[in-house]
C-alpha atoms as a PDB file:
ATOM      1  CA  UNK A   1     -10.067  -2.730   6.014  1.00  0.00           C
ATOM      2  CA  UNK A   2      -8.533  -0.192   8.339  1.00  0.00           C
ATOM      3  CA  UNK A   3      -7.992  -0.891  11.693  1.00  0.00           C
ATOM      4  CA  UNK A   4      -8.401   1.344  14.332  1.00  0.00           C
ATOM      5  CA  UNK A   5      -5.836   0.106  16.687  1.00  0.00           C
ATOM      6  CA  UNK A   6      -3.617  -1.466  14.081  1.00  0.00           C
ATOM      7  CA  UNK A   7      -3.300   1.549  11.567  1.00  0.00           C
ATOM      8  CA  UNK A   8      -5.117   4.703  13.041  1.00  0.00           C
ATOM      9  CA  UNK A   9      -3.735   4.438  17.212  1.00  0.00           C
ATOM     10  CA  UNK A  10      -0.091   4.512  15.577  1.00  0.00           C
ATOM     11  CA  UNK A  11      -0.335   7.365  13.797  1.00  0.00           C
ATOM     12  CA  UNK A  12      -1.299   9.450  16.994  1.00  0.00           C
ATOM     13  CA  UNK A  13       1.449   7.834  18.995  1.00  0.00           C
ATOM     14  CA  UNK A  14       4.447   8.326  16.455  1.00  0.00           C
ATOM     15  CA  UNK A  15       2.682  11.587  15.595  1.00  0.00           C
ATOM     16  CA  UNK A  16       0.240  13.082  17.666  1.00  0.00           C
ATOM     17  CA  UNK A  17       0.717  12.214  21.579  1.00  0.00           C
ATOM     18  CA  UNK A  18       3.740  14.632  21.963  1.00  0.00           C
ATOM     19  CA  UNK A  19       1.097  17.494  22.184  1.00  0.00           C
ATOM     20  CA  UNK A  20      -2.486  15.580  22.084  1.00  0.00           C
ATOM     21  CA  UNK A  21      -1.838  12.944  25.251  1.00  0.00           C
ATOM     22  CA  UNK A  22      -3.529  12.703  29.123  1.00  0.00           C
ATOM     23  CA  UNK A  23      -0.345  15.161  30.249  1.00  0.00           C
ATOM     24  CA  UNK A  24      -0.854  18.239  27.619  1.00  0.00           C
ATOM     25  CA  UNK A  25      -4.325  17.587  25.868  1.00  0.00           C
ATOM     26  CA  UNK A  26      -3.502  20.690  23.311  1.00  0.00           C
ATOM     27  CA  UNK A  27      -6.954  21.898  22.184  1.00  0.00           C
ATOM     28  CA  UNK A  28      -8.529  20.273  24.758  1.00  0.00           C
ATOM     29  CA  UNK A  29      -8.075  16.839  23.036  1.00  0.00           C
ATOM     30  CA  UNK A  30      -6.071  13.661  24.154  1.00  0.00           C
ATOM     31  CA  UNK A  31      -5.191  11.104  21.893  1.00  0.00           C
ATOM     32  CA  UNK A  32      -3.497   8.790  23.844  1.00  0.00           C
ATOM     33  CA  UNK A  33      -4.031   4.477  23.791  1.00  0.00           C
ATOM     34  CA  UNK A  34      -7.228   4.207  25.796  1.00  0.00           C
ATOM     35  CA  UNK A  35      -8.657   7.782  25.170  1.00  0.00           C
ATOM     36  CA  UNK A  36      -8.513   8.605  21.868  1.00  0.00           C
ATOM     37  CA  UNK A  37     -11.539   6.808  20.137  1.00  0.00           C
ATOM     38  CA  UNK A  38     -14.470   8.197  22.417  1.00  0.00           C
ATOM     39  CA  UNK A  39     -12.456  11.809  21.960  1.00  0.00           C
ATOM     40  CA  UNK A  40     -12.685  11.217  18.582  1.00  0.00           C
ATOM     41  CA  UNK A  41     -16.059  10.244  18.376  1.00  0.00           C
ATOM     42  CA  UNK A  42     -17.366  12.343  20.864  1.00  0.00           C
ATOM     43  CA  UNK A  43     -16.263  15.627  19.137  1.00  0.00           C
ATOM     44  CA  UNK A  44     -16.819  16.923  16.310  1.00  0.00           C
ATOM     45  CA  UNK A  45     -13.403  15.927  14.443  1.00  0.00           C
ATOM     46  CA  UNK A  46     -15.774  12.596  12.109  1.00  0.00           C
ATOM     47  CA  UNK A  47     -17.955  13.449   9.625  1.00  0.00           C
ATOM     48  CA  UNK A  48     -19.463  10.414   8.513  1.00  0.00           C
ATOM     49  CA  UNK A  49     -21.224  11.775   5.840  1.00  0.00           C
ATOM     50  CA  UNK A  50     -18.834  13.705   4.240  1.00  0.00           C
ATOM     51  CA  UNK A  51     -15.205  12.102   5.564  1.00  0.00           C
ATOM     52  CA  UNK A  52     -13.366  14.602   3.807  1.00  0.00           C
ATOM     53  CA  UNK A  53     -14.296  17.228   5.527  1.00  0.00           C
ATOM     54  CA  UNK A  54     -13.526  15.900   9.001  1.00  0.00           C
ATOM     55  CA  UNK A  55     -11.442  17.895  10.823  1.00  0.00           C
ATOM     56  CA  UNK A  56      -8.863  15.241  11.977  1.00  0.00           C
ATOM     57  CA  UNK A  57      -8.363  14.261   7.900  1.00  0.00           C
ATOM     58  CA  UNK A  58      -8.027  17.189   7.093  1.00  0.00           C
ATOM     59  CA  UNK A  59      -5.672  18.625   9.925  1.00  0.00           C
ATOM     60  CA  UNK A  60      -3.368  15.397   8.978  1.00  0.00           C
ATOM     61  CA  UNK A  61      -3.683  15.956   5.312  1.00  0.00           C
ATOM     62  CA  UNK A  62      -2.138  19.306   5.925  1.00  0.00           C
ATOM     63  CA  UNK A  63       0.707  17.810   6.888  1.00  0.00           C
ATOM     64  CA  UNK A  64       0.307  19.151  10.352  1.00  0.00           C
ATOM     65  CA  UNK A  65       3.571  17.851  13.074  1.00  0.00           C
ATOM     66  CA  UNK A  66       4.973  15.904  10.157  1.00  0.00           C
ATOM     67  CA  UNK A  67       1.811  13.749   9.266  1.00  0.00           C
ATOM     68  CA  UNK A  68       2.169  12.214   5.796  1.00  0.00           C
ATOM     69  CA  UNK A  69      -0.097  11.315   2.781  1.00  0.00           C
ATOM     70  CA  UNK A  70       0.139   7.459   4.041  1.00  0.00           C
ATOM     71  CA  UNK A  71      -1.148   8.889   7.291  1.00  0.00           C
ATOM     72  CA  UNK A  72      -3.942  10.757   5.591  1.00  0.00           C
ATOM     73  CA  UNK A  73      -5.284   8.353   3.141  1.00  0.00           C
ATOM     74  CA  UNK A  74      -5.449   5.736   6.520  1.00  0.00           C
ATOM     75  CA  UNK A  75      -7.437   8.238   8.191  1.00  0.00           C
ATOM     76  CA  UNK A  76      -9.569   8.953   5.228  1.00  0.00           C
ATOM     77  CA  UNK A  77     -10.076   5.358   4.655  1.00  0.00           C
ATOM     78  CA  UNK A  78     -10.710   4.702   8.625  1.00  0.00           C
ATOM     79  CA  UNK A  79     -13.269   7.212   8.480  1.00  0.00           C
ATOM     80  CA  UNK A  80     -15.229   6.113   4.998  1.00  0.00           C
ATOM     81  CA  UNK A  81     -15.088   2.861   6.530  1.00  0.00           C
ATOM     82  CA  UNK A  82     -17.169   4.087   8.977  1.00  0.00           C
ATOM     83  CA  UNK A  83     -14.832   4.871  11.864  1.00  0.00           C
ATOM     84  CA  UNK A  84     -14.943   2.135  13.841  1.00  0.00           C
ATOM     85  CA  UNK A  85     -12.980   1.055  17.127  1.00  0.00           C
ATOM     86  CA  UNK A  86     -11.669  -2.344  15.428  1.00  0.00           C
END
């Protein structure tokens, strides 16, 4: 299983938070501890249906501000899991 705050809130913090947290919010979209989940879930960045066509797997697949294949197949594997806050 892959856990949302174990596996999936790290990612944004080593990776993410320098340009998605509460301060900057790039794109309109904070990921910071506490507010990243409902942004997440409340946008349209999931597909449930088809996972790899989310747009946050697919913006981390691409490598985008040094995100890695480890960091993609988490994602990937958060979000087939159903993309739960666990």
């Amino acid at each position: 299983d892959v856990s949302f705050t174990n596996d999936i809130q790290p990612i944004f913090d080593n990776k993410c938070n320098s340009c998605h947290s509460a301060n900057i919010a790039m794109a309109g979209l904070d990921l910071s501890t506490g507010n990243s989940y409902n942004n997440l879930t409340d946008g349209n960045l999931i597909d449930l249906e088809n996972p790899e066509n989310s747009g946050l797997y697919v913006k981390v697949k691409s490598g985008h501000n040094g995100s890695t294949s480890d960091d993609a197949c988490s994602i990937l594997g958060w979000i087939e899991e159903g993309a739960t806050n666990n």
